[in-house]
PDB file of N, CA and C in Angstrom:
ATOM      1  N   UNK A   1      23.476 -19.203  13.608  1.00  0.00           N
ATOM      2  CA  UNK A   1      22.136 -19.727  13.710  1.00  0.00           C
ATOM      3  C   UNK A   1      22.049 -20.556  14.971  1.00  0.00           C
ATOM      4  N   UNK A   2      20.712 -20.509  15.620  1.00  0.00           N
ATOM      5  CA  UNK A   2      20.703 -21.198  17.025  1.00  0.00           C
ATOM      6  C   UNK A   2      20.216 -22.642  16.811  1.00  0.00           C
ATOM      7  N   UNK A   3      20.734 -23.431  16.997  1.00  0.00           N
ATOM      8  CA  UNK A   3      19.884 -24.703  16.836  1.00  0.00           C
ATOM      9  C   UNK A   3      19.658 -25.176  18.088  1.00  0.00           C
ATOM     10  N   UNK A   4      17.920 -25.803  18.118  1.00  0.00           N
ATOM     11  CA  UNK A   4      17.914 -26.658  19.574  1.00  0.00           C
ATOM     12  C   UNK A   4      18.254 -27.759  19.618  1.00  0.00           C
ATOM     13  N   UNK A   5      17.646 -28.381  20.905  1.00  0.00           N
ATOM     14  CA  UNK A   5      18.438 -30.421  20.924  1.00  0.00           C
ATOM     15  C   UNK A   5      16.725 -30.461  21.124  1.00  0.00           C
ATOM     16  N   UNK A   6      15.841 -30.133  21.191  1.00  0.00           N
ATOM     17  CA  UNK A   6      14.674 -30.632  20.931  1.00  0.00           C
ATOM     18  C   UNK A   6      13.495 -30.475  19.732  1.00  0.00           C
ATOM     19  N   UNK A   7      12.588 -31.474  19.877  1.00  0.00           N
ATOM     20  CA  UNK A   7      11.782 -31.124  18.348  1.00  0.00           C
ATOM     21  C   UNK A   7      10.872 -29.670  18.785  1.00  0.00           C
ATOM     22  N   UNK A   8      10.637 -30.100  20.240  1.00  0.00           N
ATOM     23  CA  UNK A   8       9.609 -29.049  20.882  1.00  0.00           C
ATOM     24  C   UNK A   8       9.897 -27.531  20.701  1.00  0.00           C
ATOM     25  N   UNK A   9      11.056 -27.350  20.832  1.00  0.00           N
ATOM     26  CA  UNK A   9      11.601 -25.791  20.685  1.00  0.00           C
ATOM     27  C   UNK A   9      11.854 -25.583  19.339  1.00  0.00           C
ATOM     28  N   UNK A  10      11.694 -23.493  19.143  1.00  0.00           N
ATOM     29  CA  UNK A  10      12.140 -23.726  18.220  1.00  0.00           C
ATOM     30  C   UNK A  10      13.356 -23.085  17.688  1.00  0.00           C
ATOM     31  N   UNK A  11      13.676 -22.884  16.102  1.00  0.00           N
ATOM     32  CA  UNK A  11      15.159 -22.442  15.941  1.00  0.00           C
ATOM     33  C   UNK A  11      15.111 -20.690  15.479  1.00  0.00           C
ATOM     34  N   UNK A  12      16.048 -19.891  16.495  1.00  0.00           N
ATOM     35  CA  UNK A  12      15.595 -18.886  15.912  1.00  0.00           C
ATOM     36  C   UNK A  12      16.436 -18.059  15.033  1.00  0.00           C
ATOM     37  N   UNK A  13      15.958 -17.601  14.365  1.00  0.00           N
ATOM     38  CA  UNK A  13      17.261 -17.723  12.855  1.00  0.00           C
ATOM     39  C   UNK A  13      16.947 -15.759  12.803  1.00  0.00           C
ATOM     40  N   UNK A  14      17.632 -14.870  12.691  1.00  0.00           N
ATOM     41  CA  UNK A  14      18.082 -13.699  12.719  1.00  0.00           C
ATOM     42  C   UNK A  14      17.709 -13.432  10.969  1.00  0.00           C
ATOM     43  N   UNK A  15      17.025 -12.475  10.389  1.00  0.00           N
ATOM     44  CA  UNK A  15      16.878 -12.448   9.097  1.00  0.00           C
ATOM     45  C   UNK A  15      18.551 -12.364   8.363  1.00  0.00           C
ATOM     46  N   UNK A  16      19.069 -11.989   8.722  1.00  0.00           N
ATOM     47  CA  UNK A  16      20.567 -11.802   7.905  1.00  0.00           C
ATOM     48  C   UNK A  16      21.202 -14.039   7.483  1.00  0.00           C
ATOM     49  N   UNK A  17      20.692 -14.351   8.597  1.00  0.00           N
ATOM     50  CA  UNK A  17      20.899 -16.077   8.548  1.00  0.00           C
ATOM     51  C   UNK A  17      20.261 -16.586   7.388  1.00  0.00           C
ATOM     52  N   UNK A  18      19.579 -16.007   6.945  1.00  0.00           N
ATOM     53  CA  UNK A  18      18.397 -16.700   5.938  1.00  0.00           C
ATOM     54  C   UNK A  18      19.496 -17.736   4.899  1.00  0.00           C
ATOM     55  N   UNK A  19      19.940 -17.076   4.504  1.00  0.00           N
ATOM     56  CA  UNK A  19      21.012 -18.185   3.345  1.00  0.00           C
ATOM     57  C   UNK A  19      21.342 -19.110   3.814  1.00  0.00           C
ATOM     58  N   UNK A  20      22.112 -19.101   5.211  1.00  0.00           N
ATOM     59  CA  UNK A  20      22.284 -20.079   6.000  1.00  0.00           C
ATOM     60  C   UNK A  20      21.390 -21.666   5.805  1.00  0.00           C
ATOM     61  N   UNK A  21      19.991 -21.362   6.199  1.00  0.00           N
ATOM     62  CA  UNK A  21      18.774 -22.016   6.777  1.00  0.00           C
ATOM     63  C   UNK A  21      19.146 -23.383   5.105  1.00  0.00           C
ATOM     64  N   UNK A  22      18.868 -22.614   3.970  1.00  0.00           N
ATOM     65  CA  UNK A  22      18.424 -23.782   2.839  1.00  0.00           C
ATOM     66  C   UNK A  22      20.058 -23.826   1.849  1.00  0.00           C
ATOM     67  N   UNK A  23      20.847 -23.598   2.982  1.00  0.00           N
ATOM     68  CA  UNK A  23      22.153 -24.364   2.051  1.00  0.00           C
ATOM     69  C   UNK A  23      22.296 -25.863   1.201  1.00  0.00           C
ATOM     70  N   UNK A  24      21.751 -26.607   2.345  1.00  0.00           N
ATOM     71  CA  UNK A  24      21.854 -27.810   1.786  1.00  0.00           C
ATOM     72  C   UNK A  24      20.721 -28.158   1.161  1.00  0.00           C
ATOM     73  N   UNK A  25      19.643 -27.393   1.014  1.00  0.00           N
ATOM     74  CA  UNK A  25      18.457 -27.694   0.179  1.00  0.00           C
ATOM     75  C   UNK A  25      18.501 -28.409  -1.156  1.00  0.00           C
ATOM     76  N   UNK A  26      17.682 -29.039  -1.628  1.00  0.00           N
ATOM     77  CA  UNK A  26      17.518 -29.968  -2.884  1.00  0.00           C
ATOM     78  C   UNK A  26      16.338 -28.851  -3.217  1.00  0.00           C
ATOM     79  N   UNK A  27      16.275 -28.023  -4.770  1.00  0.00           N
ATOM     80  CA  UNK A  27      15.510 -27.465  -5.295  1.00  0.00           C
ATOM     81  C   UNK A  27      15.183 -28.285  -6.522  1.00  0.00           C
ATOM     82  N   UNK A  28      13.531 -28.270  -6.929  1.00  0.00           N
ATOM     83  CA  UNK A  28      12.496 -27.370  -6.063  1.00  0.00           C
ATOM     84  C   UNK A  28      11.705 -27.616  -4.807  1.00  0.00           C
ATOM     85  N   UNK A  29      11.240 -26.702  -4.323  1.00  0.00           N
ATOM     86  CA  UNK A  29      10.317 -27.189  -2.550  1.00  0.00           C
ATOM     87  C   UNK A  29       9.124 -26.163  -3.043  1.00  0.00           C
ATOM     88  N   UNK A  30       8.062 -26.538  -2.612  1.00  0.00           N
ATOM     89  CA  UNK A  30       6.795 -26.046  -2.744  1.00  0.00           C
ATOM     90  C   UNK A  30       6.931 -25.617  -1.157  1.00  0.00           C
ATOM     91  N   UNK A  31       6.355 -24.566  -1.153  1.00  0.00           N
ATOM     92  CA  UNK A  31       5.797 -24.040   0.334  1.00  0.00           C
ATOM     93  C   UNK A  31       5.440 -24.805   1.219  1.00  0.00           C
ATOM     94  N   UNK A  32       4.582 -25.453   1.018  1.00  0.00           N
ATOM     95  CA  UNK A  32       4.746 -26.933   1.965  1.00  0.00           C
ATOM     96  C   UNK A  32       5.683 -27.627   2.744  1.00  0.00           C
ATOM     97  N   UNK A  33       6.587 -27.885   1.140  1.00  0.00           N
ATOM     98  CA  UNK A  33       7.529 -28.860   1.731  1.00  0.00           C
ATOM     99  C   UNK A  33       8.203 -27.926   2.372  1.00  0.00           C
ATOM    100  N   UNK A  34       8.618 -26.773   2.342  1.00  0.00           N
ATOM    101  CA  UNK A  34       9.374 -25.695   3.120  1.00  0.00           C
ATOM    102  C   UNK A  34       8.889 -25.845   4.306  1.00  0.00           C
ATOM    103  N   UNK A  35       7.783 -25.451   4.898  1.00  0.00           N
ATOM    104  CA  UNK A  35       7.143 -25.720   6.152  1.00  0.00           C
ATOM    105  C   UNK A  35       7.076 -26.419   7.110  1.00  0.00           C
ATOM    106  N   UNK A  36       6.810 -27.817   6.140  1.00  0.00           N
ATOM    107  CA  UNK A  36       7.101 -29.028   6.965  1.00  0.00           C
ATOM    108  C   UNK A  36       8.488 -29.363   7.378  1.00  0.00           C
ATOM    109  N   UNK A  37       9.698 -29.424   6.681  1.00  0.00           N
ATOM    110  CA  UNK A  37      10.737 -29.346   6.909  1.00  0.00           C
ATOM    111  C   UNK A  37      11.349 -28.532   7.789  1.00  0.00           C
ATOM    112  N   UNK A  38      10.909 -27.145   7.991  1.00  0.00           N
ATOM    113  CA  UNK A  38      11.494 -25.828   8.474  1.00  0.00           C
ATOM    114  C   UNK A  38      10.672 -25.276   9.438  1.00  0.00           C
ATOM    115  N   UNK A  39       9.412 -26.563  10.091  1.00  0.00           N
ATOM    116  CA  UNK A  39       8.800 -26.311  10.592  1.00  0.00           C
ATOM    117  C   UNK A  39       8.676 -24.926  12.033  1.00  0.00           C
ATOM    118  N   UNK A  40      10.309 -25.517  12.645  1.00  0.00           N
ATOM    119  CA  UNK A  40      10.686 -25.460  14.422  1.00  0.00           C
ATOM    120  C   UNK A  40      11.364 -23.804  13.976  1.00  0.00           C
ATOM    121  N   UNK A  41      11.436 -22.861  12.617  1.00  0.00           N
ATOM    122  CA  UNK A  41      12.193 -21.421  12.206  1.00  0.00           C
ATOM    123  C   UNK A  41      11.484 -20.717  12.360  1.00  0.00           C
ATOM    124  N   UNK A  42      11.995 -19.975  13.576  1.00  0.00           N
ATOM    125  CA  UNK A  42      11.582 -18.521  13.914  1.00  0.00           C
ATOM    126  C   UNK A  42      12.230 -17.640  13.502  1.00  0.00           C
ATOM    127  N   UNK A  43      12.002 -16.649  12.572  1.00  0.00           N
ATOM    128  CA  UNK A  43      12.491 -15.519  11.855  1.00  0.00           C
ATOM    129  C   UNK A  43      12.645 -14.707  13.098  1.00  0.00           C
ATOM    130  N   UNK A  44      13.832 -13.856  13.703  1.00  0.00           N
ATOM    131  CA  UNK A  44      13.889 -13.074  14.678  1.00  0.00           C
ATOM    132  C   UNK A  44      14.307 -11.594  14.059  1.00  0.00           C
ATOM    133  N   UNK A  45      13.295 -10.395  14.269  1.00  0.00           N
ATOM    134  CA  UNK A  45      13.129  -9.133  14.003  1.00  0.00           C
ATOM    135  C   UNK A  45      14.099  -8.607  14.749  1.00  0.00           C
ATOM    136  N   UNK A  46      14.455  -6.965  15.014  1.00  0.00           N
ATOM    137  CA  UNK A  46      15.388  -6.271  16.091  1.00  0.00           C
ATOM    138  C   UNK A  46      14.421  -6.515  17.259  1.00  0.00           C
ATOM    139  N   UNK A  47      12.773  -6.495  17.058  1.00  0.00           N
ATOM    140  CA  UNK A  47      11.642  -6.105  18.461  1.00  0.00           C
ATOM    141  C   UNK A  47      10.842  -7.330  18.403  1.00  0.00           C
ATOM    142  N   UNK A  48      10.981  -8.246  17.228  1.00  0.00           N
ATOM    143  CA  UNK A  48       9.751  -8.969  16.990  1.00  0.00           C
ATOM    144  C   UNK A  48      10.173 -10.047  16.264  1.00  0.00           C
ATOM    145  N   UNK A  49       9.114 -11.264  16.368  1.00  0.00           N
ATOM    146  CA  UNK A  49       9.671 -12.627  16.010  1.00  0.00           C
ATOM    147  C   UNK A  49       8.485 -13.097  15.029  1.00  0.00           C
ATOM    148  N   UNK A  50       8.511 -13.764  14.032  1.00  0.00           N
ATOM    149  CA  UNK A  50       7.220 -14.673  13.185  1.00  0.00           C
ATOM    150  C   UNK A  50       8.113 -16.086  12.679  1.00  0.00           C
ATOM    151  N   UNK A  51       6.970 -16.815  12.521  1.00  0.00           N
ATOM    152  CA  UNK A  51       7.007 -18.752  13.197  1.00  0.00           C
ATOM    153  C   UNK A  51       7.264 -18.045  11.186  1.00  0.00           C
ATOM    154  N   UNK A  52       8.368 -19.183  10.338  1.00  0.00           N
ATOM    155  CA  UNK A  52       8.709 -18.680   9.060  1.00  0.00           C
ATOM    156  C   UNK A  52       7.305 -19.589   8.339  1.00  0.00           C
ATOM    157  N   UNK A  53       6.863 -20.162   9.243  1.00  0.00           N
ATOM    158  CA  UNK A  53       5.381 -20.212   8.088  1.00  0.00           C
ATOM    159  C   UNK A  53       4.494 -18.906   7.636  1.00  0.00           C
ATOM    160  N   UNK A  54       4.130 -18.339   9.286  1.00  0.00           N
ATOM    161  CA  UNK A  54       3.597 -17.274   8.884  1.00  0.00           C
ATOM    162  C   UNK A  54       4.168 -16.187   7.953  1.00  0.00           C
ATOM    163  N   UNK A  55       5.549 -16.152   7.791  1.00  0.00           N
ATOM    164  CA  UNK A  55       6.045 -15.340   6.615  1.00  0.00           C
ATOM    165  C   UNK A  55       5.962 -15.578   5.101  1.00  0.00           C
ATOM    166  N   UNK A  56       5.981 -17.162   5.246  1.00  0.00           N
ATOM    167  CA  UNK A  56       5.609 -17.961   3.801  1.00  0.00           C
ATOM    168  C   UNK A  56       3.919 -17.638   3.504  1.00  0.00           C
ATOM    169  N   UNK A  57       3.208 -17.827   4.069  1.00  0.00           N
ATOM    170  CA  UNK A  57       1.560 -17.581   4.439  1.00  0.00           C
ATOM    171  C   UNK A  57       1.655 -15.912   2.807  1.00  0.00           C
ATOM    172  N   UNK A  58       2.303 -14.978   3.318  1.00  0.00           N
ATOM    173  CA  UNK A  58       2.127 -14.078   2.637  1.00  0.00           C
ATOM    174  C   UNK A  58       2.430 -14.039   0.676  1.00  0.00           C
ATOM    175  N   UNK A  59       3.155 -15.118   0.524  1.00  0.00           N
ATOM    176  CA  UNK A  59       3.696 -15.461  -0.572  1.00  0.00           C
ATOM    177  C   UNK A  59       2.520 -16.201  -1.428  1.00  0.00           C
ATOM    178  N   UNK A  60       1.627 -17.272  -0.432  1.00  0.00           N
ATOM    179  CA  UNK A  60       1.192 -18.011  -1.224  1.00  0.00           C
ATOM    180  C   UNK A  60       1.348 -19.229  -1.365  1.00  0.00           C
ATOM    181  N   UNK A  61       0.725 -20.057  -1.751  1.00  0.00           N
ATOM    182  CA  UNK A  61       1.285 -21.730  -1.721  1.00  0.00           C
ATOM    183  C   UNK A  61       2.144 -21.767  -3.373  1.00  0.00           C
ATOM    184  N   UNK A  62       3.393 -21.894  -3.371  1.00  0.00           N
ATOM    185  CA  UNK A  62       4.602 -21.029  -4.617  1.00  0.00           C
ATOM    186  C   UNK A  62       5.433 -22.703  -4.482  1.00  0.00           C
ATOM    187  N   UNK A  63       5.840 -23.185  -5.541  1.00  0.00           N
ATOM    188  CA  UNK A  63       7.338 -23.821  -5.947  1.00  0.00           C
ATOM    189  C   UNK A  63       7.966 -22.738  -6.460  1.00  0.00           C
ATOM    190  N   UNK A  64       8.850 -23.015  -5.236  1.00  0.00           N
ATOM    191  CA  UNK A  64      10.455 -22.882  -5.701  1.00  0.00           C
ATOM    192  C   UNK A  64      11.335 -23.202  -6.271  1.00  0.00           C
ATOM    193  N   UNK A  65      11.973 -22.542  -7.470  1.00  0.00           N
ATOM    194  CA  UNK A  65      13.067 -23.259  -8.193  1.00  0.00           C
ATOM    195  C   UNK A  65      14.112 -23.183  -7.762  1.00  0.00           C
ATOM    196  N   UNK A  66      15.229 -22.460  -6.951  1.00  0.00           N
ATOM    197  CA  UNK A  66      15.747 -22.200  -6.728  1.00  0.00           C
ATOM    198  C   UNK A  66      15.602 -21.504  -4.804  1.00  0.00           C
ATOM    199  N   UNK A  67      17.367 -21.481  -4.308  1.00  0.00           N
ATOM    200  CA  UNK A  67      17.340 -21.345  -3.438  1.00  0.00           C
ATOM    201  C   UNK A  67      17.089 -19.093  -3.017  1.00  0.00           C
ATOM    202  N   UNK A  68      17.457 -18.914  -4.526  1.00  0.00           N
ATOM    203  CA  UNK A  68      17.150 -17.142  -4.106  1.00  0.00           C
ATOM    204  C   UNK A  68      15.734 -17.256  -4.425  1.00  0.00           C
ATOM    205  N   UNK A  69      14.877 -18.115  -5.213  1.00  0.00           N
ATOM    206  CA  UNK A  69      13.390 -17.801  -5.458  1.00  0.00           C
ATOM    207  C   UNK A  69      12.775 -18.060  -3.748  1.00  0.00           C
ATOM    208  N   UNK A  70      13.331 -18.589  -2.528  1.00  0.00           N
ATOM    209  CA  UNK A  70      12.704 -19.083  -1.473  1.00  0.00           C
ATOM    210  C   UNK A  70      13.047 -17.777  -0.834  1.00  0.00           C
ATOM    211  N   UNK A  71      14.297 -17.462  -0.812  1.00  0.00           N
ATOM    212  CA  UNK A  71      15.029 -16.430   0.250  1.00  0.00           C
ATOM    213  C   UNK A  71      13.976 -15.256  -0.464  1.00  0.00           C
ATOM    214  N   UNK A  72      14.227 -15.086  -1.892  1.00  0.00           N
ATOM    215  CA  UNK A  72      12.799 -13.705  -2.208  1.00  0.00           C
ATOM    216  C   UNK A  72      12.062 -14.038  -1.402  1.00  0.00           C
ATOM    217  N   UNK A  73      11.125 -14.353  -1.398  1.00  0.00           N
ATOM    218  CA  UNK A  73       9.665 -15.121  -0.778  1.00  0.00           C
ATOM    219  C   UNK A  73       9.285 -14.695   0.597  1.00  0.00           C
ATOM    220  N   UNK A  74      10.374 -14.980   1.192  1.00  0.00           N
ATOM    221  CA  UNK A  74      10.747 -14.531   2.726  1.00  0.00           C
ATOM    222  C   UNK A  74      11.108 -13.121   2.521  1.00  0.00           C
ATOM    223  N   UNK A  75      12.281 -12.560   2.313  1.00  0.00           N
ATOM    224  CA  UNK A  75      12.643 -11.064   2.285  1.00  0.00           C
ATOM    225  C   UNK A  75      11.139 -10.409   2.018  1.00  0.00           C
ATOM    226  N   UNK A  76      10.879 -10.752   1.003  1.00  0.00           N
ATOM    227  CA  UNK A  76       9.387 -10.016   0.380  1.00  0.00           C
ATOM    228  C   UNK A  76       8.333 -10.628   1.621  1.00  0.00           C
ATOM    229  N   UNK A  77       8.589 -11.445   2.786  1.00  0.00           N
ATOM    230  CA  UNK A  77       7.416 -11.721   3.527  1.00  0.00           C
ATOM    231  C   UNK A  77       7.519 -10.977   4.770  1.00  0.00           C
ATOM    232  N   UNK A  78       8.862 -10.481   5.033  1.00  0.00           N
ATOM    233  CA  UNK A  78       9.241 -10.333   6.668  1.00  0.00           C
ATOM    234  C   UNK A  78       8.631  -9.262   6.925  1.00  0.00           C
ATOM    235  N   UNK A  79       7.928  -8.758   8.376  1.00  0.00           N
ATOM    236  CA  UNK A  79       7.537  -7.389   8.531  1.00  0.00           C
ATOM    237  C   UNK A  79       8.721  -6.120   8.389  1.00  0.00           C
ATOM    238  N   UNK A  80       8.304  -4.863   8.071  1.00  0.00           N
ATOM    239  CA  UNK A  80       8.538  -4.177   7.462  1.00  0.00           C
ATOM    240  C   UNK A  80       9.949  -3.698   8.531  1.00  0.00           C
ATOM    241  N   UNK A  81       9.605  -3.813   9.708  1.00  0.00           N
ATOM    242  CA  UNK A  81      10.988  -3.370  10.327  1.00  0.00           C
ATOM    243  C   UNK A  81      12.235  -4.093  10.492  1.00  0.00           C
ATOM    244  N   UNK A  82      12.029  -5.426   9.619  1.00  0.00           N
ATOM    245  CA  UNK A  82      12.638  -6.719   9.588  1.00  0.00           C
ATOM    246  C   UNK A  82      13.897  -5.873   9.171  1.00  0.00           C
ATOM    247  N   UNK A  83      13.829  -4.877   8.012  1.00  0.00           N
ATOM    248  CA  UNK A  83      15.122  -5.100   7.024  1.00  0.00           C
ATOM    249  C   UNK A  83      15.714  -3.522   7.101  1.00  0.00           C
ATOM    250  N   UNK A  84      14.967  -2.681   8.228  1.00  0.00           N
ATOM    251  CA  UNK A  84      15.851  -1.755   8.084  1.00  0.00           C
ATOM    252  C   UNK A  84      14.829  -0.253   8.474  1.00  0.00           C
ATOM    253  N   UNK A  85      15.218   0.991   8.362  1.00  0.00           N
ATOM    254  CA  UNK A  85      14.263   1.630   8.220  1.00  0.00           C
ATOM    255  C   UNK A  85      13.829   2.282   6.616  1.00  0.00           C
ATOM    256  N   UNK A  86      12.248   2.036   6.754  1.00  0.00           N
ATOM    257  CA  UNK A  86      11.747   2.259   5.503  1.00  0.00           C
ATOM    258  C   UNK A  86      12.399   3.468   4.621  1.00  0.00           C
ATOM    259  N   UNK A  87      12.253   3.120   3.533  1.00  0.00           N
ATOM    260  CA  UNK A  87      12.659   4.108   2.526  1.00  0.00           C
ATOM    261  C   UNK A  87      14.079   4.364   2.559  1.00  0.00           C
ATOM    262  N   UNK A  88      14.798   4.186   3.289  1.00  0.00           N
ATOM    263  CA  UNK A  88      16.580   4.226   3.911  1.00  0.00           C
ATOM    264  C   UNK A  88      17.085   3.756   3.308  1.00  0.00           C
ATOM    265  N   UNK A  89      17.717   4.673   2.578  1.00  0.00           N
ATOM    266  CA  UNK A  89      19.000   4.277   1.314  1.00  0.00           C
ATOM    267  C   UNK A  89      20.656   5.075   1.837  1.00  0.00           C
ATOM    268  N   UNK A  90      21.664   4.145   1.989  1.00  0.00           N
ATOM    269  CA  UNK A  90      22.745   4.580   1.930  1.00  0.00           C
ATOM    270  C   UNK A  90      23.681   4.956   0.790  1.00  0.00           C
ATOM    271  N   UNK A  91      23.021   4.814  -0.624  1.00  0.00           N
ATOM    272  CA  UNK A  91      23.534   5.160  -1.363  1.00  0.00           C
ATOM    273  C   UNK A  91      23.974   6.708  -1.885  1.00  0.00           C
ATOM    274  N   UNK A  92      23.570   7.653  -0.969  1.00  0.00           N
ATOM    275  CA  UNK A  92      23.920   8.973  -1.229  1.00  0.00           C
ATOM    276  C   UNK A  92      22.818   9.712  -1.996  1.00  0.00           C
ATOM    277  N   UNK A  93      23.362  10.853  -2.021  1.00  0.00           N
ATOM    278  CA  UNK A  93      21.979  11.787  -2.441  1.00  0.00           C
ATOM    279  C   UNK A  93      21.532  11.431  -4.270  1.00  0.00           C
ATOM    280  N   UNK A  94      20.503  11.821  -4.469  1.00  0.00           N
ATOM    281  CA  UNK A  94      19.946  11.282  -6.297  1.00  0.00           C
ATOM    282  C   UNK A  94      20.668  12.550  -6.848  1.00  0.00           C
ATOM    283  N   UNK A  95      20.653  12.285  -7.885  1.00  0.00           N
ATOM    284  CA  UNK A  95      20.752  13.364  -8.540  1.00  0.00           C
ATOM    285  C   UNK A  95      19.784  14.531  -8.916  1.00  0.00           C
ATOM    286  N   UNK A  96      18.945  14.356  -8.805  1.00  0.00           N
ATOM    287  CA  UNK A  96      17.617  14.889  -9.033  1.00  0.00           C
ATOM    288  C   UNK A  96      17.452  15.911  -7.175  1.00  0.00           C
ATOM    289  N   UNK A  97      18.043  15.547  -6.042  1.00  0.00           N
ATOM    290  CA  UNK A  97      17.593  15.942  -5.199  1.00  0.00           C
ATOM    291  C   UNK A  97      18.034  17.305  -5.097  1.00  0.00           C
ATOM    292  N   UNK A  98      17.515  18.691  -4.408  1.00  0.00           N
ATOM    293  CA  UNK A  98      17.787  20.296  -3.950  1.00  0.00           C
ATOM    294  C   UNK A  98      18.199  20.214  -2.907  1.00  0.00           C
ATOM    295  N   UNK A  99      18.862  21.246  -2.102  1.00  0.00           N
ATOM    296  CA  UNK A  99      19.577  21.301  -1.526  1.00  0.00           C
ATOM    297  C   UNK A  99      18.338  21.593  -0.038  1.00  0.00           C
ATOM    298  N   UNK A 100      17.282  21.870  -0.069  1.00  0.00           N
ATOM    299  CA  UNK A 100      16.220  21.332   0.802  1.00  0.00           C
ATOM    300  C   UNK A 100      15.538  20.173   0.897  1.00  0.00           C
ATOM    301  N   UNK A 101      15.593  19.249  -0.390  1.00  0.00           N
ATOM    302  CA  UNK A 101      15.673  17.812   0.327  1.00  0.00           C
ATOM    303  C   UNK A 101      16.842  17.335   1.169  1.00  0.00           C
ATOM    304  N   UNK A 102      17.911  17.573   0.599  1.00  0.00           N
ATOM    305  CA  UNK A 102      18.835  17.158   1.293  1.00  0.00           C
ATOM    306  C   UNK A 102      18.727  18.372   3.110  1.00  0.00           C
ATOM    307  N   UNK A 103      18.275  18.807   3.530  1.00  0.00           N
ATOM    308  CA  UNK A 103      18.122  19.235   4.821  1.00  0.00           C
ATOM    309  C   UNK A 103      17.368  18.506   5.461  1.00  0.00           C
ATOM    310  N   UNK A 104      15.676  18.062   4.996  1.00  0.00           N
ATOM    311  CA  UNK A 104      14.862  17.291   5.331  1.00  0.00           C
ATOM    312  C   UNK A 104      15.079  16.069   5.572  1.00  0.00           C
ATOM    313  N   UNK A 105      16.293  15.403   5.275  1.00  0.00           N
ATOM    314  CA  UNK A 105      16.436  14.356   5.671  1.00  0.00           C
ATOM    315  C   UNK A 105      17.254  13.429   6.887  1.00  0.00           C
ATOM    316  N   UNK A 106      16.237  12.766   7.464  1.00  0.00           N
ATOM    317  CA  UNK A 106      16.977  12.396   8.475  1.00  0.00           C
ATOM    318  C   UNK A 106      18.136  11.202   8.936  1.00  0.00           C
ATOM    319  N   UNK A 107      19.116  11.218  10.364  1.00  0.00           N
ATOM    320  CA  UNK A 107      20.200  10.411   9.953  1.00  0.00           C
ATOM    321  C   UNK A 107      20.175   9.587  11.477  1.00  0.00           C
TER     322      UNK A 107
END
């Protein structure tokens, strides 16, 4: 995680960091208090960056009980290319799939 030496700049935190960010957190935090605290966190995409309010913005004004109820919140807020490519599962083929889905798909 990058931290600055000023209030002015801000910190830009890589989505995989997220756990990182509210280790030492005291739960619960209302969206607010998340904000205000976590004000200077820039969520950084592979192409693209959002200030982690605007990612909270999508959630709602929410208490948090916990530190995975915040990290949901976010995962469930980040834009869509944040976490990977859509629909992209490495878990191998379903069982259910034919042997022309499995051609159609790309790698």
């Amino acid at each position: 995680m990058n931290h600055t030496d000023t209030a002015d700049e801000r910190r830009s935190l890589a989505v995989g960091e997220i756990t990182q960010l509210f280790e030492d957190a005291t739960f619960p935090l209302t969206t607010a208090d998340v904000i205000d605290r976590y004000a200077d966190v820039e969520i950084v995409y592979p192409h693209e960056s959002d200030p982690l309010q605007t990612v909270l913005e999508t959630s709602g004004h929410e208490t948090y009980e916990s530190q995975d109820d915040l990290e949901l919140a976010i995962f469930n807020g980040v834009r869509r290319d944040a976490v990977g490519r859509p629909r992209y599962s490495d878990r191998g083929d379903s069982p259910h799939d034919t042997d022309t889905t499995r051609l159609q798909q790309s790698f």
